[in-house]
PDB file of N, CA and C in Angstrom:
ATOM      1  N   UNK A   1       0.838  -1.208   0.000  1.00  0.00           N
ATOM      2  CA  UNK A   1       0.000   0.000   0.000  1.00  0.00           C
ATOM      3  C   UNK A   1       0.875   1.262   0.000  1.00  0.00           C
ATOM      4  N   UNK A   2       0.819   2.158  -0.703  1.00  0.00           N
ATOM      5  CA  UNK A   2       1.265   3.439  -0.908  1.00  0.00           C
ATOM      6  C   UNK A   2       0.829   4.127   0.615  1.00  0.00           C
ATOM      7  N   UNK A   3       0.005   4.283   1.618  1.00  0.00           N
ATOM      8  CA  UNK A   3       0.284   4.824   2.808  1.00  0.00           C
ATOM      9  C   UNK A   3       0.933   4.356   3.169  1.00  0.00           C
ATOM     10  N   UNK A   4       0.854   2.894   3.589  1.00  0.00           N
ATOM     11  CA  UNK A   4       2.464   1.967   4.878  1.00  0.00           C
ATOM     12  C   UNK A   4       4.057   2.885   3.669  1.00  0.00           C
ATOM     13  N   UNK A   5       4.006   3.096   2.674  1.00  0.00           N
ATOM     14  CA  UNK A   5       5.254   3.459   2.406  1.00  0.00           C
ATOM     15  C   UNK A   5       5.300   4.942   2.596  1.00  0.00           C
ATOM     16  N   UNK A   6       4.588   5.513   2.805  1.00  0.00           N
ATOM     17  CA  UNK A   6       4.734   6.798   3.456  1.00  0.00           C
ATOM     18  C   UNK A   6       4.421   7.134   4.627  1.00  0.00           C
ATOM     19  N   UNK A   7       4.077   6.063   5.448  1.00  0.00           N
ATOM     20  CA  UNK A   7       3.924   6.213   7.126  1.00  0.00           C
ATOM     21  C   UNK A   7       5.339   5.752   7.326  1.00  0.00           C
ATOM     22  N   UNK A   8       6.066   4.798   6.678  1.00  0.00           N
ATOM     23  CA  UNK A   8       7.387   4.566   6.895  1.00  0.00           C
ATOM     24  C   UNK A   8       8.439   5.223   6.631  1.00  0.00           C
ATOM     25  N   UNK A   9       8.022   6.406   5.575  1.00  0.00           N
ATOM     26  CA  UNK A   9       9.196   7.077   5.110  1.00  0.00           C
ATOM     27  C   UNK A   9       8.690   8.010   6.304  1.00  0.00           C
ATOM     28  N   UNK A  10       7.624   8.621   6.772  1.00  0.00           N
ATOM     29  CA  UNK A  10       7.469   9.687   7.700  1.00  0.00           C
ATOM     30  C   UNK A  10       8.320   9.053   9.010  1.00  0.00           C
ATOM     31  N   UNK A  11       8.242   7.930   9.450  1.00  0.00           N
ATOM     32  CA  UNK A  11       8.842   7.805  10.813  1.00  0.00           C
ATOM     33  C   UNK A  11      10.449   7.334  10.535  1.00  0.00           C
ATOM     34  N   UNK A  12      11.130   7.238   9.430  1.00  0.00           N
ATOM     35  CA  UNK A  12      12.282   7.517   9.226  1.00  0.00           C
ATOM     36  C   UNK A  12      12.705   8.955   9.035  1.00  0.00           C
ATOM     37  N   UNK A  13      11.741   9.515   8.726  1.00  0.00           N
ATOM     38  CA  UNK A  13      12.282  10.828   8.572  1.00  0.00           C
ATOM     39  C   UNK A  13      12.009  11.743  10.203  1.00  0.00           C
ATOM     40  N   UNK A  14      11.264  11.738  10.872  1.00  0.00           N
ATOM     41  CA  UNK A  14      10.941  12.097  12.393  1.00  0.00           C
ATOM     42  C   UNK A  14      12.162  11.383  12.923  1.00  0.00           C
ATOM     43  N   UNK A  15      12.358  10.154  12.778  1.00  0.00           N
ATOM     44  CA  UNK A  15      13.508   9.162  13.459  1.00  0.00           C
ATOM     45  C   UNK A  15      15.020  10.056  13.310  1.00  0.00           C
ATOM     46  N   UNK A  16      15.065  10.382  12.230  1.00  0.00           N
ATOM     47  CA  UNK A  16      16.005  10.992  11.590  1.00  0.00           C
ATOM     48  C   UNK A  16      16.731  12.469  12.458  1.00  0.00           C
ATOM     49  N   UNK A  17      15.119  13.220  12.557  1.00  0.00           N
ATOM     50  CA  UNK A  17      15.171  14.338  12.828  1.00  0.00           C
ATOM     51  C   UNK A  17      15.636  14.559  14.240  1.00  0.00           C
ATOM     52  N   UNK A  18      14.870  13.651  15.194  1.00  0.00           N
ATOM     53  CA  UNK A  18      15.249  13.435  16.588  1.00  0.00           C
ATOM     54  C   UNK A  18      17.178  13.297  16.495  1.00  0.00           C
ATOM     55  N   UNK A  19      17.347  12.178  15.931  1.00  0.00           N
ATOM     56  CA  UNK A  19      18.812  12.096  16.106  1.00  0.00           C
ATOM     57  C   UNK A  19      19.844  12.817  15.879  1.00  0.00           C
ATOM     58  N   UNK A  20      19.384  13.858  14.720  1.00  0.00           N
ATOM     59  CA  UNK A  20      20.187  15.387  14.546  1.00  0.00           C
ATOM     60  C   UNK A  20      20.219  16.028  15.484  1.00  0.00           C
ATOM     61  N   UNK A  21      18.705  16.454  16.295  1.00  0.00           N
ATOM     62  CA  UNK A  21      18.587  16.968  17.389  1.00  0.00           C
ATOM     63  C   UNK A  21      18.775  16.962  18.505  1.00  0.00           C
ATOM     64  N   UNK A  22      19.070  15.654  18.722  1.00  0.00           N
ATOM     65  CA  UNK A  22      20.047  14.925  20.116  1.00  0.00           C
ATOM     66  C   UNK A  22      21.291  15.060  19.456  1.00  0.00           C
ATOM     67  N   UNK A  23      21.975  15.153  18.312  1.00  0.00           N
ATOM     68  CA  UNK A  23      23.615  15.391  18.566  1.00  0.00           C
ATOM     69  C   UNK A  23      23.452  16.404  18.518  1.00  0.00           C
ATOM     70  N   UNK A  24      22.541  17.731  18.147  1.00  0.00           N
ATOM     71  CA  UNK A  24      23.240  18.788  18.131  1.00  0.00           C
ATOM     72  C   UNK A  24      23.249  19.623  19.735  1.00  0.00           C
ATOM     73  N   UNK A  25      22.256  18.773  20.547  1.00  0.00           N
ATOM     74  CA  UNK A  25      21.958  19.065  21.890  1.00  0.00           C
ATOM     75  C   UNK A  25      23.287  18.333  22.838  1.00  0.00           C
ATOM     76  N   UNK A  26      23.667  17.342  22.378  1.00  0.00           N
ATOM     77  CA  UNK A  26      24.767  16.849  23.128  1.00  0.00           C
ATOM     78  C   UNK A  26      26.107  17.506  22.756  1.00  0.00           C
ATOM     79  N   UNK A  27      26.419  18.119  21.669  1.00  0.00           N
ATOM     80  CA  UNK A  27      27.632  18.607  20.856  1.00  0.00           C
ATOM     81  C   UNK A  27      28.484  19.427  22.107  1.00  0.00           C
TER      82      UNK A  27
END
């Protein structure tokens, strides 16, 4: 299904975002 592949690209991309945001908070 074309949503599950864009509910998956959305929580890789949130996933993503968090982890930038925790290194740039730990830096």
């Amino acid at each position: 299904h074309t949503y599950y592949k864009i509910d998956v690209f959305i929580k890789k991309y949130i996933n993503s975002l968090i982890t930038m945001f925790i290194g740039i908070k730990n830096d």
